[in-house]
N, C-alpha and C. Protein backbone atom coordinates (compact mmCIF):
# COMPACT_ATOMS: atom_id res chain seq x y z
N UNK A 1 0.84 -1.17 0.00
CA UNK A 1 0.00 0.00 0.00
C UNK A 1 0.89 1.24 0.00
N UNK A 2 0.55 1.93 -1.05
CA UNK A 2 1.50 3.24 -1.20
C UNK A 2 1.11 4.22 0.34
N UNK A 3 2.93 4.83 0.86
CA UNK A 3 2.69 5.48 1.76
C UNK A 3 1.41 6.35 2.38
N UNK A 4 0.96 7.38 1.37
CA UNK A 4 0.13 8.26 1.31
C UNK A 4 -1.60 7.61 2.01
N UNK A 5 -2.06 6.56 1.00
CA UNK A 5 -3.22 5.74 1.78
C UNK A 5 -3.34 5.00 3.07
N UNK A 6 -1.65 4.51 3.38
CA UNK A 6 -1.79 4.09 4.82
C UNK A 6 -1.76 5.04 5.73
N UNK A 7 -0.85 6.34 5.21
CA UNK A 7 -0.99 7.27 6.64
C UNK A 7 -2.12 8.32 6.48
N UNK A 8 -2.15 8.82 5.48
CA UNK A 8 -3.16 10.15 5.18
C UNK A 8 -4.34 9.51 4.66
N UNK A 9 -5.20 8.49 4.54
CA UNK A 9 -6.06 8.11 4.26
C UNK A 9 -7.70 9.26 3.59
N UNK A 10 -7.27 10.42 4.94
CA UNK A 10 -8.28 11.29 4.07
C UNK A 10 -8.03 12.35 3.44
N UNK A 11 -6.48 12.16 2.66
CA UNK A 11 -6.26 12.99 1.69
C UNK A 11 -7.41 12.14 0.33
N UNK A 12 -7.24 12.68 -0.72
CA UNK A 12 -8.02 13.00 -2.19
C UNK A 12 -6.99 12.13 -3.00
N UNK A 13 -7.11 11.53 -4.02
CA UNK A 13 -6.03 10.57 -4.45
C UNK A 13 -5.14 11.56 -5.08
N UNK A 14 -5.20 12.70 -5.62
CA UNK A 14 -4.31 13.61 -6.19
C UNK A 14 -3.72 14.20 -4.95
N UNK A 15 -3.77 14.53 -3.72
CA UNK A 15 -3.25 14.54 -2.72
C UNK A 15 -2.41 13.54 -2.20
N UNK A 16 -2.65 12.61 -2.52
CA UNK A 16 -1.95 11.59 -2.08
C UNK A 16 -1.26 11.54 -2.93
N UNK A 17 -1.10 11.19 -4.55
CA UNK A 17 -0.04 11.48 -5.08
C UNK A 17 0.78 12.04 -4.90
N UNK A 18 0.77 13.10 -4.98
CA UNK A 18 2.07 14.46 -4.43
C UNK A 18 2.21 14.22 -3.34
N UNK A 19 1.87 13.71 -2.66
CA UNK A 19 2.17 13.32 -0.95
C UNK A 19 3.55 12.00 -1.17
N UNK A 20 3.11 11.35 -2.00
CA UNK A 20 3.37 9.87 -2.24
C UNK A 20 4.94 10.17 -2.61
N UNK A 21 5.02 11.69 -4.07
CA UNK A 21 5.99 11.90 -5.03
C UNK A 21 7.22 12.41 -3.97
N UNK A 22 6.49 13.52 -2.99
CA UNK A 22 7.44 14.53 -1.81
C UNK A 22 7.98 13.49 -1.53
N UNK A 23 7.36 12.09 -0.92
CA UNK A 23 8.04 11.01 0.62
C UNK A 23 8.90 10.13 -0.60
N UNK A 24 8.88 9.67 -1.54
CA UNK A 24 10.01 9.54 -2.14
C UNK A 24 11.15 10.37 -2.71
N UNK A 25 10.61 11.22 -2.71
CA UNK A 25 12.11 12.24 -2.98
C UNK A 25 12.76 12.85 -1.50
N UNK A 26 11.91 12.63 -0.28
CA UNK A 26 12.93 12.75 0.60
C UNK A 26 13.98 11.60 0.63
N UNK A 27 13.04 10.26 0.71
CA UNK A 27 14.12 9.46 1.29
C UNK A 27 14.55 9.04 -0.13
N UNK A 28 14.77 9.90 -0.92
CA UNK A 28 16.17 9.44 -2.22
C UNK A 28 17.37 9.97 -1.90
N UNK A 29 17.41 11.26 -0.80
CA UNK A 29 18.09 12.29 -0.86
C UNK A 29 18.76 12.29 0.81
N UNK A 30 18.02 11.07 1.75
CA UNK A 30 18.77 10.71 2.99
C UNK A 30 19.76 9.73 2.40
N UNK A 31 21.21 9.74 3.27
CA UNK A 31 22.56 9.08 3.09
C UNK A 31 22.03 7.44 3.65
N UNK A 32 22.67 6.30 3.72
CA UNK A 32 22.38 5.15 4.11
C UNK A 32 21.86 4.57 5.17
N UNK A 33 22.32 5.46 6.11
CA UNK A 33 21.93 5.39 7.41
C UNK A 33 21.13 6.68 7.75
N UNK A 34 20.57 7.23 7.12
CA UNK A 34 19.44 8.71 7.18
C UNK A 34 18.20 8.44 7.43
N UNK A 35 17.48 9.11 8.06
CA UNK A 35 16.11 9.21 8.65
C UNK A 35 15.36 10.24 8.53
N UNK A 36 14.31 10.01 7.82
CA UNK A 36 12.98 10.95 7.51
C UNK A 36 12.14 10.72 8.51
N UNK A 37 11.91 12.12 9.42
CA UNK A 37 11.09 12.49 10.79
C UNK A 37 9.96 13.67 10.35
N UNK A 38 8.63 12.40 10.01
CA UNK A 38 7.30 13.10 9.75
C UNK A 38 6.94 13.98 10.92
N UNK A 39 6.84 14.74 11.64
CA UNK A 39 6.42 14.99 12.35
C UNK A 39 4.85 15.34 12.88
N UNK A 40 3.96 15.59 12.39
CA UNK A 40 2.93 15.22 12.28
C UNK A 40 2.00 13.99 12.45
N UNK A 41 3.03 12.66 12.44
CA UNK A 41 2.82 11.31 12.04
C UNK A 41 3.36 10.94 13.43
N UNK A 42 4.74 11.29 13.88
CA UNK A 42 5.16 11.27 14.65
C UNK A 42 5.79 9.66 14.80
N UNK A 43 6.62 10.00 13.74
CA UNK A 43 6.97 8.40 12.68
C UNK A 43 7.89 8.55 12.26
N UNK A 44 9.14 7.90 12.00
CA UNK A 44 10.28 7.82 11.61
C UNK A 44 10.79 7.01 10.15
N UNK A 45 11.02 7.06 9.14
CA UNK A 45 11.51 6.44 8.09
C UNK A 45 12.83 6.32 7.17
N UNK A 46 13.41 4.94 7.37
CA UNK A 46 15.11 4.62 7.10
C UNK A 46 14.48 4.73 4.92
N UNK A 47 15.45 4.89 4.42
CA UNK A 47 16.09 5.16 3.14
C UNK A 47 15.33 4.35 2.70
N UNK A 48 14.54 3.79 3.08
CA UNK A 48 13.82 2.37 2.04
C UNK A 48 12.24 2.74 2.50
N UNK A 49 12.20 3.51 3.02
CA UNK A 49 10.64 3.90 3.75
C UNK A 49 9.96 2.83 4.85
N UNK A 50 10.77 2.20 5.35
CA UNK A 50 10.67 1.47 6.48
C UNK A 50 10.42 2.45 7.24
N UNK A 51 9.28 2.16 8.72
CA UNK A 51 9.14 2.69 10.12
C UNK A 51 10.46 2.25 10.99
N UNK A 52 10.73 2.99 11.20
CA UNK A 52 11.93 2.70 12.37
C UNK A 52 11.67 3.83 13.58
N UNK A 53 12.26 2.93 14.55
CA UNK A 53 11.51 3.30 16.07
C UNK A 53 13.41 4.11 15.98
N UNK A 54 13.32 5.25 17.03
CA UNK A 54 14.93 5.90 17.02
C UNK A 54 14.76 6.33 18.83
N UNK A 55 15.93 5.79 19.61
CA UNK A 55 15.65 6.61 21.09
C UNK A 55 16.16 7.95 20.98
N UNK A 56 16.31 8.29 22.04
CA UNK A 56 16.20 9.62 22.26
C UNK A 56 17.63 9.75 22.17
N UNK A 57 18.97 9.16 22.40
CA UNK A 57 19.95 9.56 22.45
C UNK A 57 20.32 9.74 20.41
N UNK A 58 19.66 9.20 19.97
CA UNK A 58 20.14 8.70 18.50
C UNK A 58 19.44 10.64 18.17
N UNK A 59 18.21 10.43 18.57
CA UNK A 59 17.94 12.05 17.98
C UNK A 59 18.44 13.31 18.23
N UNK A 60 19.24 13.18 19.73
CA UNK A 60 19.85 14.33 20.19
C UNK A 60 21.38 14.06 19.25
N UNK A 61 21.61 12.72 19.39
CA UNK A 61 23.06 12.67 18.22
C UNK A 61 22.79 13.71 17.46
N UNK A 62 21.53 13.74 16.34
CA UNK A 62 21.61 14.06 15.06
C UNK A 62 21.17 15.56 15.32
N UNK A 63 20.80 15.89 16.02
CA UNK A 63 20.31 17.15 16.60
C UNK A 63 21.49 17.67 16.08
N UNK A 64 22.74 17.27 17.17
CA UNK A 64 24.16 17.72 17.32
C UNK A 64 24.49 17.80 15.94
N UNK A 65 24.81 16.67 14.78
CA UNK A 65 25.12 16.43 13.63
C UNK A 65 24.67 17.75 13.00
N UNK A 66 23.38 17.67 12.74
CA UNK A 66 22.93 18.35 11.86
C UNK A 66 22.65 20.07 12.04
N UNK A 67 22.59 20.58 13.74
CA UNK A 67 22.37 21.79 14.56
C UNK A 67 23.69 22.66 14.23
């Protein structure tokens, strides 16, 4: 099931498209070990659009990394 229908369900299917097009061009553009943080969703996604759970020390890492 394409991203867009499992999480946004009451977007419009042309909404969801472009929803669908954005969440693959983020995670084309995270490095191997990179993480896309929906926030809204409050959901995490590795380079392949897998859910991945991240603790709290891993996010303050990247805080640091990326701050």
């Amino acid at each position: 099931m394409p991203f867009s229908q499992l999480y946004y369900p009451h977007l419009d299917p042309f909404e969801q498209q472009y929803n669908d097009i954005w969440f693959v061009k983020m995670l084309s553009m995270l490095k191997d070990d990179g993480v896309l943080f929906i926030p809204d969703l409050n959901k995490s996604f590795n380079k392949f659009g897998e859910e991945v759970w991240l603790t709290s020390s891993i996010l303050h890492h990247n805080f640091i990394i990326d701050g």
